[in-house]
Protein backbone atom coordinates (compact mmCIF):
# COMPACT_ATOMS: atom_id res chain seq x y z
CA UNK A 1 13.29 0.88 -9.74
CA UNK A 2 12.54 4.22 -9.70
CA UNK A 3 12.13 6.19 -6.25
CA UNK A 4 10.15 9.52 -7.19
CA UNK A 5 7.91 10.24 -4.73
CA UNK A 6 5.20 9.50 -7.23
CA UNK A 7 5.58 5.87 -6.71
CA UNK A 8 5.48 6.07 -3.29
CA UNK A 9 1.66 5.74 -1.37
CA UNK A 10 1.31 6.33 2.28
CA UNK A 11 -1.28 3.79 3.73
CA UNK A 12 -2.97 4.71 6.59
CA UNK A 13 -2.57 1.37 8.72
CA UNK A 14 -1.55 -0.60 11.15
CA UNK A 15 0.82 -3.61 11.85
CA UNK A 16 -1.98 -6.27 11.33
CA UNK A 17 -3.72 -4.99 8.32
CA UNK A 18 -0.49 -4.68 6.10
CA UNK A 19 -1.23 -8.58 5.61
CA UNK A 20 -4.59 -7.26 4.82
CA UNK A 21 -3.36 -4.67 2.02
CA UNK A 22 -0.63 -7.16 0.64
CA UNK A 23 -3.80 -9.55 0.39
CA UNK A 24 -5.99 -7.45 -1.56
CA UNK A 25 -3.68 -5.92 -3.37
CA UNK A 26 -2.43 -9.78 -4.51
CA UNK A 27 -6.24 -10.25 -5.59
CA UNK A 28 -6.14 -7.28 -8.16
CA UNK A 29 -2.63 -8.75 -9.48
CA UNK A 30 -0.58 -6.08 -7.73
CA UNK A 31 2.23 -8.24 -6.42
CA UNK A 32 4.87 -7.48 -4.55
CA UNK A 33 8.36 -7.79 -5.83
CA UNK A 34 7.63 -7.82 -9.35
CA UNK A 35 4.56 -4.32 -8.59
CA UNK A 36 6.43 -3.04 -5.44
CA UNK A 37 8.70 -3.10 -2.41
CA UNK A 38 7.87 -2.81 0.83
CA UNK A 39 9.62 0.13 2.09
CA UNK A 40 12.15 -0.39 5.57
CA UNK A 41 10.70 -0.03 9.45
CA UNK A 42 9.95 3.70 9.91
CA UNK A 43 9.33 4.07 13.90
CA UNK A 44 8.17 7.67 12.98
CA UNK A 45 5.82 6.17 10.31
CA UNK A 46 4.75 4.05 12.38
CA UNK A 47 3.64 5.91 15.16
CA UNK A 48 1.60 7.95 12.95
CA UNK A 49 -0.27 4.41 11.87
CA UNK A 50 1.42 5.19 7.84
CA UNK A 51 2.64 1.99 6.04
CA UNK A 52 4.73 2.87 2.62
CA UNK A 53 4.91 0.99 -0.17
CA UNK A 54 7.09 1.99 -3.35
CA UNK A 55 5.95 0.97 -6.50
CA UNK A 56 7.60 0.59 -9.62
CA UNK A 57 5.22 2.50 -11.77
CA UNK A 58 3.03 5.75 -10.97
CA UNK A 59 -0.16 4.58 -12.31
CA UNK A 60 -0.03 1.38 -10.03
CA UNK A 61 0.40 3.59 -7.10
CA UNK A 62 -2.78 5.63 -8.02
CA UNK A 63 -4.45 2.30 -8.54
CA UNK A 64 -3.33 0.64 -5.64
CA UNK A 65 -4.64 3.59 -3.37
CA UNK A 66 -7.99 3.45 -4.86
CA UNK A 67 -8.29 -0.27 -4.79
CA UNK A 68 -7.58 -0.17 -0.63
CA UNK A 69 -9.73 3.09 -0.68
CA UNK A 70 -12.27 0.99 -2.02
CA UNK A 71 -11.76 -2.11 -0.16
CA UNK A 72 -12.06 -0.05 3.76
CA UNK A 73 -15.38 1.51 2.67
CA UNK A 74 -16.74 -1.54 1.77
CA UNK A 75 -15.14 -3.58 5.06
CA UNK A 76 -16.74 -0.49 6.99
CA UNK A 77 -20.05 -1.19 5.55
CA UNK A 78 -20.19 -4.76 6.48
């Protein structure tokens, strides 16, 4: 796997809606394992309400991070 910073995407979450992200994520066929790692317990991350996730390939970073974009602006509309 490779760790540029690239690959890495910062979501701006908290503890219960990482479920939430792995969720929708899994319903655009981004899975995890074989699309990305979870990245380790940050406390500092995790203060700030940031979840990382390290994916294996640059453009399914970008993707994933539009997909969520996408996904909060419509479960802010409902």
């Amino acid at each position: 796997m490779n760790d540029a910073p690239e690959n890495e995407t910062l979501f701006n979450i908290t503890g219960h809606f990482v479920q939430e992200l792995k969720a929708v994520l899994q319903s655009e066929s981004i899975v995890e394992g074989s699309d990305y790692e979870n990245s380790a317990f940050n406390e500092r991350r995790r203060a700030e309400g940031l979840h990382l996730l390290r994916f294996h390939e640059t453009g399914t970073a970008t993707q994933a991070a539009q997909i969520w974009e996408k996904h909060t602006m419509a479960r802010s509309r409902r």
